[in-house]
C-alpha atoms as a PDB file:
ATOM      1  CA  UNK A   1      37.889 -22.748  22.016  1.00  0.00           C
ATOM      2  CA  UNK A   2      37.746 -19.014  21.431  1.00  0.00           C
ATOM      3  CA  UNK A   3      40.534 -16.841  23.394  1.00  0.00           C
ATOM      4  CA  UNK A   4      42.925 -19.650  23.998  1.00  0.00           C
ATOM      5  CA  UNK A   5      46.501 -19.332  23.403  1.00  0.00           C
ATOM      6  CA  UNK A   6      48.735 -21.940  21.473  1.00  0.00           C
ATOM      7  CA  UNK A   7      52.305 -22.573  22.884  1.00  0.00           C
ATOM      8  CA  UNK A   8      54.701 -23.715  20.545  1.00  0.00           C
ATOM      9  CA  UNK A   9      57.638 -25.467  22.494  1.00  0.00           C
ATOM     10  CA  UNK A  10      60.867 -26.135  20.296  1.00  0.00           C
ATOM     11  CA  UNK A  11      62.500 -29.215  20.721  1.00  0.00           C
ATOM     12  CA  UNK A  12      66.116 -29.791  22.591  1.00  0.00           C
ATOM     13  CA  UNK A  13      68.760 -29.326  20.280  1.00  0.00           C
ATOM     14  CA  UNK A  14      70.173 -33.010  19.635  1.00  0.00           C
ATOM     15  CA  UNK A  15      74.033 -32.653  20.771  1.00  0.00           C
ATOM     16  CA  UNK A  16      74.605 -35.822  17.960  1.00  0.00           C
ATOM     17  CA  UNK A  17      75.483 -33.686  14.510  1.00  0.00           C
ATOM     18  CA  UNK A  18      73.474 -30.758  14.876  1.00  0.00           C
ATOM     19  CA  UNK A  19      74.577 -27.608  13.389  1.00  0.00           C
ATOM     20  CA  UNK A  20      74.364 -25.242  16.560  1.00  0.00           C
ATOM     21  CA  UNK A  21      75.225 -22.281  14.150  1.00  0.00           C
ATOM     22  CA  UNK A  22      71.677 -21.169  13.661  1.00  0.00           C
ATOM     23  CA  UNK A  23      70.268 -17.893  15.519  1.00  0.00           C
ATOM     24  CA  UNK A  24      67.379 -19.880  16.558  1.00  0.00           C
ATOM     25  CA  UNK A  25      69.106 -22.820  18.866  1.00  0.00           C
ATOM     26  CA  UNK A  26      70.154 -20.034  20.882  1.00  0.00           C
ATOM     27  CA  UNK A  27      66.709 -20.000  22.653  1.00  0.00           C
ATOM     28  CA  UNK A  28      66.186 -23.956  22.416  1.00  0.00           C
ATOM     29  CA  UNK A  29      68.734 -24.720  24.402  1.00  0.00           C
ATOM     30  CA  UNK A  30      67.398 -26.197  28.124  1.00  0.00           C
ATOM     31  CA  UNK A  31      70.715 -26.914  29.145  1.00  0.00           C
ATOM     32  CA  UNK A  32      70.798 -25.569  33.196  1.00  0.00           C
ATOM     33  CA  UNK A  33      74.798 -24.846  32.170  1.00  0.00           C
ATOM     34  CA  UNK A  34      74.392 -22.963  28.868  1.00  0.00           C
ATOM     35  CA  UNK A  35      75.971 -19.558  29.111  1.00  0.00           C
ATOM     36  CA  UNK A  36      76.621 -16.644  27.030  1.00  0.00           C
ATOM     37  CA  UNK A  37      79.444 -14.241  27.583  1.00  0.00           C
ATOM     38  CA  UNK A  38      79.600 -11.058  25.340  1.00  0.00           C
ATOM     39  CA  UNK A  39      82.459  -9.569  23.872  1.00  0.00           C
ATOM     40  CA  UNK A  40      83.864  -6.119  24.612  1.00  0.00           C
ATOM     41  CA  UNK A  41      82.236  -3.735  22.531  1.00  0.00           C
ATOM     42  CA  UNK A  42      84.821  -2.999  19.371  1.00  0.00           C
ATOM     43  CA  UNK A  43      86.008   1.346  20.372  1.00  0.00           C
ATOM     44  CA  UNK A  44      88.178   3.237  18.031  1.00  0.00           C
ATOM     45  CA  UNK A  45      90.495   5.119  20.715  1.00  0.00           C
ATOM     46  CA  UNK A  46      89.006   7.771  22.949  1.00  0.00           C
ATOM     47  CA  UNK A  47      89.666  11.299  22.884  1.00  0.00           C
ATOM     48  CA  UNK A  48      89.179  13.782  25.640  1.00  0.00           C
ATOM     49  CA  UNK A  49      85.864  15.558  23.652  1.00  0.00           C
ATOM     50  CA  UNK A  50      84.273  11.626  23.122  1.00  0.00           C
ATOM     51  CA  UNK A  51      81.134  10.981  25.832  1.00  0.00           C
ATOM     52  CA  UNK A  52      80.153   7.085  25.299  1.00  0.00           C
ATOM     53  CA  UNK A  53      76.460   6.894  26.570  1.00  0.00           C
ATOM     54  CA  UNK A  54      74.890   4.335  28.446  1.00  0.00           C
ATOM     55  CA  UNK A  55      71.838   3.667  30.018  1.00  0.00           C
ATOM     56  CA  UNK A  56      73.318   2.588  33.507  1.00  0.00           C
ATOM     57  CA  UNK A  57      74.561   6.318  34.069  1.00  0.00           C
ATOM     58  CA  UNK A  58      71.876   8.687  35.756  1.00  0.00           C
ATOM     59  CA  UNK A  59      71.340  11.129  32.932  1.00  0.00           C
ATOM     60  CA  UNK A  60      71.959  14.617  34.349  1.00  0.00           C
ATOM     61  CA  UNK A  61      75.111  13.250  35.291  1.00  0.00           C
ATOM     62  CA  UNK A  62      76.083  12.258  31.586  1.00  0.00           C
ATOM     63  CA  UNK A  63      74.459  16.097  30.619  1.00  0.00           C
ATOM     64  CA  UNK A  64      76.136  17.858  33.351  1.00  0.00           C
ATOM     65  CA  UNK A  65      79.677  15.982  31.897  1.00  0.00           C
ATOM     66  CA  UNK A  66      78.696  17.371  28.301  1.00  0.00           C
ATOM     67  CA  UNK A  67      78.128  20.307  29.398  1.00  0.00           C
ATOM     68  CA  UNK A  68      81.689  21.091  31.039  1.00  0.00           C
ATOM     69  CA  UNK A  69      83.502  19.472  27.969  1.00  0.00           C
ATOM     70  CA  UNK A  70      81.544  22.313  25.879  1.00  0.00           C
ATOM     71  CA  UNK A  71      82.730  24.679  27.730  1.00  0.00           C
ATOM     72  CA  UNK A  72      86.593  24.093  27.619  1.00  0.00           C
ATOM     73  CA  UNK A  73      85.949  22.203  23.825  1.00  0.00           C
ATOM     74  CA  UNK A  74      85.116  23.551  20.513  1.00  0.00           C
ATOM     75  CA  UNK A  75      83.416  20.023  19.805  1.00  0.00           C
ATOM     76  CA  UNK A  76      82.100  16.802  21.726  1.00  0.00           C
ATOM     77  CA  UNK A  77      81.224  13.881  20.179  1.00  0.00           C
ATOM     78  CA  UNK A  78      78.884  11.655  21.722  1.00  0.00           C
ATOM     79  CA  UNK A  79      78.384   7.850  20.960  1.00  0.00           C
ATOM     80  CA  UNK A  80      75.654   5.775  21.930  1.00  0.00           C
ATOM     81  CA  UNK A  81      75.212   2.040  21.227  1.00  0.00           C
ATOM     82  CA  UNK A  82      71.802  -0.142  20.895  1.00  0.00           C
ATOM     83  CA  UNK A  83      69.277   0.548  23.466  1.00  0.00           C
ATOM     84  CA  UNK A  84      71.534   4.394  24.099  1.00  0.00           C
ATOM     85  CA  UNK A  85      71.132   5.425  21.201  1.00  0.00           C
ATOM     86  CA  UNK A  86      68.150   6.813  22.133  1.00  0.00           C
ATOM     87  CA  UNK A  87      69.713   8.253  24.986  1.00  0.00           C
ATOM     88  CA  UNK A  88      72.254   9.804  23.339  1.00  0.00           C
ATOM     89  CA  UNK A  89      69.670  11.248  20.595  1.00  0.00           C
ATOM     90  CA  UNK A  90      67.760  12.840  23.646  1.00  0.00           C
ATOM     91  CA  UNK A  91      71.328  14.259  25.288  1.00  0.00           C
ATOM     92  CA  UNK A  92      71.903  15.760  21.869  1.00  0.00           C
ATOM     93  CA  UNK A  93      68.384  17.692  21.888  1.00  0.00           C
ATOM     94  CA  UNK A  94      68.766  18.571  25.480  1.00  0.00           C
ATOM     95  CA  UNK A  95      72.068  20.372  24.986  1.00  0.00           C
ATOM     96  CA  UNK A  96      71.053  21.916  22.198  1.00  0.00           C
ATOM     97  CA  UNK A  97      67.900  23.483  24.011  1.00  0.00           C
ATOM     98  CA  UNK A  98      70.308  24.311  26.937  1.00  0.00           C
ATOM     99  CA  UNK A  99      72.716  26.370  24.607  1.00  0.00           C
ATOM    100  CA  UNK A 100      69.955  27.968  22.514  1.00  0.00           C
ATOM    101  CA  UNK A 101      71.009  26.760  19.148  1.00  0.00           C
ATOM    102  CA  UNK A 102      74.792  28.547  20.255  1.00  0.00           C
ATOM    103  CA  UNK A 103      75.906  24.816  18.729  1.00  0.00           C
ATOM    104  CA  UNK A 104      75.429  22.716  15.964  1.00  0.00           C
ATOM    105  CA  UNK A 105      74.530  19.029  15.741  1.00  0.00           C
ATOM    106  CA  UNK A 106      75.562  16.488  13.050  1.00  0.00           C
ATOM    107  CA  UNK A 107      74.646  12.968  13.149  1.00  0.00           C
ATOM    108  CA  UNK A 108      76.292   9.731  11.524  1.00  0.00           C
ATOM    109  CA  UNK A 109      74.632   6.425  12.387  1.00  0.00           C
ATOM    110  CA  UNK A 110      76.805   3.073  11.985  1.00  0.00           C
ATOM    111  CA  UNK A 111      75.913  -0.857  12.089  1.00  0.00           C
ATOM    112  CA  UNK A 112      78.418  -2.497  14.792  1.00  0.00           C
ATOM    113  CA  UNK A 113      79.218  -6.245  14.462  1.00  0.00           C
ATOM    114  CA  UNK A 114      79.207  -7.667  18.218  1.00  0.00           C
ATOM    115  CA  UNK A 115      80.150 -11.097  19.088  1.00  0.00           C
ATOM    116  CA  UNK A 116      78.741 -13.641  21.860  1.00  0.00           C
ATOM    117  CA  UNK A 117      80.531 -16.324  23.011  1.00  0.00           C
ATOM    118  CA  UNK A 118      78.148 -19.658  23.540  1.00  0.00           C
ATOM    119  CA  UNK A 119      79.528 -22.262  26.393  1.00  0.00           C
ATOM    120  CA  UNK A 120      77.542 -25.571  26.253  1.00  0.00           C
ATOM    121  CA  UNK A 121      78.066 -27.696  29.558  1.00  0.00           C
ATOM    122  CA  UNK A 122      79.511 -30.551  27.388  1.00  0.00           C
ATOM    123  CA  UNK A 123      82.197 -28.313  26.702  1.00  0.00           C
ATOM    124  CA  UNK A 124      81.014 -27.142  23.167  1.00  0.00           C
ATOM    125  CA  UNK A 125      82.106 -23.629  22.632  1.00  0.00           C
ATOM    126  CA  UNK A 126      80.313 -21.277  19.480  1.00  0.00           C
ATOM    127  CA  UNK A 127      80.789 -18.172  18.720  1.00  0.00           C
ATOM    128  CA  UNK A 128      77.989 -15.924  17.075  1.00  0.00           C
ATOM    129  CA  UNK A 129      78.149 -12.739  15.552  1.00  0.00           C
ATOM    130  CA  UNK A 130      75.159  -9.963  15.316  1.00  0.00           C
ATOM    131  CA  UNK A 131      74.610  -6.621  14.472  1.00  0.00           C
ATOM    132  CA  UNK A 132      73.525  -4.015  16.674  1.00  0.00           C
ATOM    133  CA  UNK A 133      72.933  -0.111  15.556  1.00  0.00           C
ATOM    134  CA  UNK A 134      75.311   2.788  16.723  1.00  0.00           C
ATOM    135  CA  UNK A 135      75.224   6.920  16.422  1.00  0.00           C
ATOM    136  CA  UNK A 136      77.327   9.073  16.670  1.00  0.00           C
ATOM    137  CA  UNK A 137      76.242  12.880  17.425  1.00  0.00           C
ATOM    138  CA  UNK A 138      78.858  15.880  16.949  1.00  0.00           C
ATOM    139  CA  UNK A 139      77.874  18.675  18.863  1.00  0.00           C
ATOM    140  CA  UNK A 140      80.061  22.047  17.699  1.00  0.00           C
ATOM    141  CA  UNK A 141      79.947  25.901  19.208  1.00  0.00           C
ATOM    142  CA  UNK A 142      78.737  27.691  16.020  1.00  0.00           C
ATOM    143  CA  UNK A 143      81.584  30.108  14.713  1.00  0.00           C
ATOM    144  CA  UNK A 144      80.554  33.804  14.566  1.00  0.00           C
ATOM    145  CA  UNK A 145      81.082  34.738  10.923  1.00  0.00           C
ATOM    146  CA  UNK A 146      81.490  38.475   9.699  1.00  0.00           C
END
């Protein structure tokens, strides 16, 4: 039969000796209780010229809070996380369109290691590690040099 799809179901992980370590049991699992609860995202300290970007905050509100640290900082550093990194790339840009290339931008990008926390209704308890992708944007007022 042309055009027909093929669905693969995976079988229930078997509770009876089954290493539940592997990243693709995460999926499997039918159980109605099965959870996952992630970690807090690992932060060095903040500082007062640090902007952590999400994609939860309206965006003019996150460029309108850049844009007053830039005026009362010589630097801001803005961090974004995963799916805000693109987010923060494009708050970046923006600023530097808005200040007329008046400030400088430098970008580091960093691999984060998050953790989840797997809760199994009979009580089993796993936790899994992953990677996600981070950057980290310093925007700076250009110095007048003579």
């Amino acid at each position: 039969m042309e055009g027909t799809k093929k669905i693969r179901k995976s079988p229930k992980p078997n509770n009876e000796g089954e290493n539940r370590t592997s990243r693709s049991n995460r999926a499997d699992s039918f159980d109605s209780d099965y959870r996952i609860e992630r970690r807090p995202t690992p932060r060095l300290p903040k500082r007062k010229n640090d902007v952590y970007v999400n994609q939860k905050t309206p965006f003019m509100g996150q460029f309108n809070k850049c844009k007053s640290l830039l005026n009362n900082e010589k630097e801001i550093i803005i961090h974004g996380l995963g799916a805000a990194v693109n987010t923060a790339v494009n708050l970046a840009l923006q600023l530097k369109t808005f200040y007329s290339d008046t400030v400088t931008l430098e970008a580091t990008t960093s691999t984060v290691d998050l953790i989840d926390d797997h809760h199994f209704s009979s009580g089993d308890y796993r936790a899994e590690s992953r990677k996600n992708s981070a950057i980290h944007i310093k925007l700076a007022h250009v110095t007048a040099s003579n």
